[in-house]
Protein backbone atom coordinates (compact mmCIF):
# COMPACT_ATOMS: atom_id res chain seq x y z
CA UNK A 1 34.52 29.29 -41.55
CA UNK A 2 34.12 26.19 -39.08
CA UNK A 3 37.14 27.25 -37.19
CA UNK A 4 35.42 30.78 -36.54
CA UNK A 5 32.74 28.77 -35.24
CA UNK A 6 34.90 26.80 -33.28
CA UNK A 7 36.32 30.16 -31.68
CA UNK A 8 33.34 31.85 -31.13
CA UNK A 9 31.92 28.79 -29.20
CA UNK A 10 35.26 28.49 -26.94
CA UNK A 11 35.09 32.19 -25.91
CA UNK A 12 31.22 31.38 -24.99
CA UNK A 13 32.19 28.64 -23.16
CA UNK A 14 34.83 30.71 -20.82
CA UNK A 15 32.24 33.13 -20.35
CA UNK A 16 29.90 30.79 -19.30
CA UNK A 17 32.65 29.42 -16.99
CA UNK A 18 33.21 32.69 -15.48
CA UNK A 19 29.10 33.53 -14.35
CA UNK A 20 28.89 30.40 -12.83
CA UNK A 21 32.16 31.22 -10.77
CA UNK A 22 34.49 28.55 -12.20
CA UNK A 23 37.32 31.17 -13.66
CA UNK A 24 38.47 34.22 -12.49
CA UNK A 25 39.45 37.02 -14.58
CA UNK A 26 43.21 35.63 -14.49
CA UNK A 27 42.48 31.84 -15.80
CA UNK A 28 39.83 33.35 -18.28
CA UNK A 29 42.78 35.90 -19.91
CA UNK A 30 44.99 32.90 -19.87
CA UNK A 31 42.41 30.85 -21.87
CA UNK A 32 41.53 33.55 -24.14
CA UNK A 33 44.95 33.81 -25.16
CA UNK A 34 45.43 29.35 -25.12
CA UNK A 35 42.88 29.33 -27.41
CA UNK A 36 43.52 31.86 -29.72
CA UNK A 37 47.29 31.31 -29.55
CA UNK A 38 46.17 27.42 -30.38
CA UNK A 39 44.11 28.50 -33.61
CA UNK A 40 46.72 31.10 -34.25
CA UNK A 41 49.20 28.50 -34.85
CA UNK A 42 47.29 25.06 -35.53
CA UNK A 43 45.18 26.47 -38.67
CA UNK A 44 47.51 28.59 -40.56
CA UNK A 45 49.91 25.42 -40.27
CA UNK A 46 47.04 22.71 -41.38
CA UNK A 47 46.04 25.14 -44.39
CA UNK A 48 49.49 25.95 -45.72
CA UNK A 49 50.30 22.45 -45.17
CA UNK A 50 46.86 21.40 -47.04
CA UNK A 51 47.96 23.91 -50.07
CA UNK A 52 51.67 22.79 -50.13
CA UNK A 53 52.35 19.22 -48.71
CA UNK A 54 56.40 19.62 -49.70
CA UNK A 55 56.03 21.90 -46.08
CA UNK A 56 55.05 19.13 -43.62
CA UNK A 57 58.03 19.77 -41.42
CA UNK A 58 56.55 22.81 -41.05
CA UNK A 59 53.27 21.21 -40.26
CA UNK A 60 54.49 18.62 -37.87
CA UNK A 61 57.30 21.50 -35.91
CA UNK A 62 53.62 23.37 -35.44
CA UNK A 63 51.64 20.75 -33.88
CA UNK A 64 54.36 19.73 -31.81
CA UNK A 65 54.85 23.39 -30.43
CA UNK A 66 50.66 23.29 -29.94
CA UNK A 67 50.95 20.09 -28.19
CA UNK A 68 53.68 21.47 -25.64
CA UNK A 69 51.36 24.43 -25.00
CA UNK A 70 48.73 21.97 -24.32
CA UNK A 71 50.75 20.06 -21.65
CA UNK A 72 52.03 23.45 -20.25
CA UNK A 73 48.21 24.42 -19.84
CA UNK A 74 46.87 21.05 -18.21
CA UNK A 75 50.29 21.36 -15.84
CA UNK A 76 49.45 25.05 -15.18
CA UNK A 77 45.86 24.27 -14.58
CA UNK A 78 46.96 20.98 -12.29
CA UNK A 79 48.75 23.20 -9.78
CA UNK A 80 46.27 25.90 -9.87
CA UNK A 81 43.74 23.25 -8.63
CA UNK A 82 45.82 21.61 -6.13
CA UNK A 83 46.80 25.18 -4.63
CA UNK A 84 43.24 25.99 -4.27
CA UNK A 85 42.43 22.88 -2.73
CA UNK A 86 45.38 22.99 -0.12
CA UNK A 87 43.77 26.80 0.20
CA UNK A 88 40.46 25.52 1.07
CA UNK A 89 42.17 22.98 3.59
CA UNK A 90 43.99 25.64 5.18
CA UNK A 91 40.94 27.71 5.67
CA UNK A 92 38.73 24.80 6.90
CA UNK A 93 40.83 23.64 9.31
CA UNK A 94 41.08 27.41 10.91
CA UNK A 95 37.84 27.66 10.81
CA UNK A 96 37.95 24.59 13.09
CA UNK A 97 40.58 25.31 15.15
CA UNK A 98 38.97 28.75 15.72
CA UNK A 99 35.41 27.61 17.24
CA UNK A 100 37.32 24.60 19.23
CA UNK A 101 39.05 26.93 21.57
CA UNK A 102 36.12 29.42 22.02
C-alpha cells in the first residue's frame, strides 16, 4: 500500500513540476514512465525476494538493472540541462549582438 502512496505522490510531484514550467510534456512522459518502470521492476523484485530468499540473484540482477536506469536518467537529464543552458547562451548573446549594431 505504501508504494501506491509513493506513486501517487511522484506523479503529483511531476505535475507540480510541469505548472510551474520546470518540465515539458517530453521530460514529464519520460518521468512518468522512470518512475513507473522503477516500481515496475524494484517492488515485484523486493517482494518475491522477501517471500523466497533462495531468489536473491534475482533480487540483486533487478536492482542492478534499476540502478543503470537511474544513471541513464541523471546522464539524460545532465545533457538536457547543459543543452538548454548553451540554448539560453546562444539566444542571449543574439540578443546582444542584435541591439549593438542598431
Amino acid at each position: 500500500m505504501f508504494e501506491l502512496f509513493q506513486i501517487v505522490w511522484d506523479l503529483i510531484m511531476i505535475r507540480d513540476n510541469v505548472r510551474k514550467g520546470r518540465l515539458t510534456m517530453r521530460k514529464t512522459l519520460i518521468s512518468i514512465g522512470f518512475v513507473v518502470l522503477m516500481y515496475g521492476i524494484g517492488v515485484p523484485a523486493a517482494v518475491l525476494y522477501d517471500k523466497h530468499p533462495e531468489y536473491e540473484a534475482v533480487f540483486i540482477a533487478a536492482m542492478v538493472v534499476v540502478g543503470l536506469l537511474f544513471v541513464l536518467l541523471v546522464y539524460i537529464g545532465f545533457r538536457w540541462y547543459f543543452q538548454s543552458l548553451a540554448r539560453e547562451r546562444a539566444a542571449a548573446e543574439s540578443k546582444t549582438e542584435g541591439s549593438d549594431g542598431a
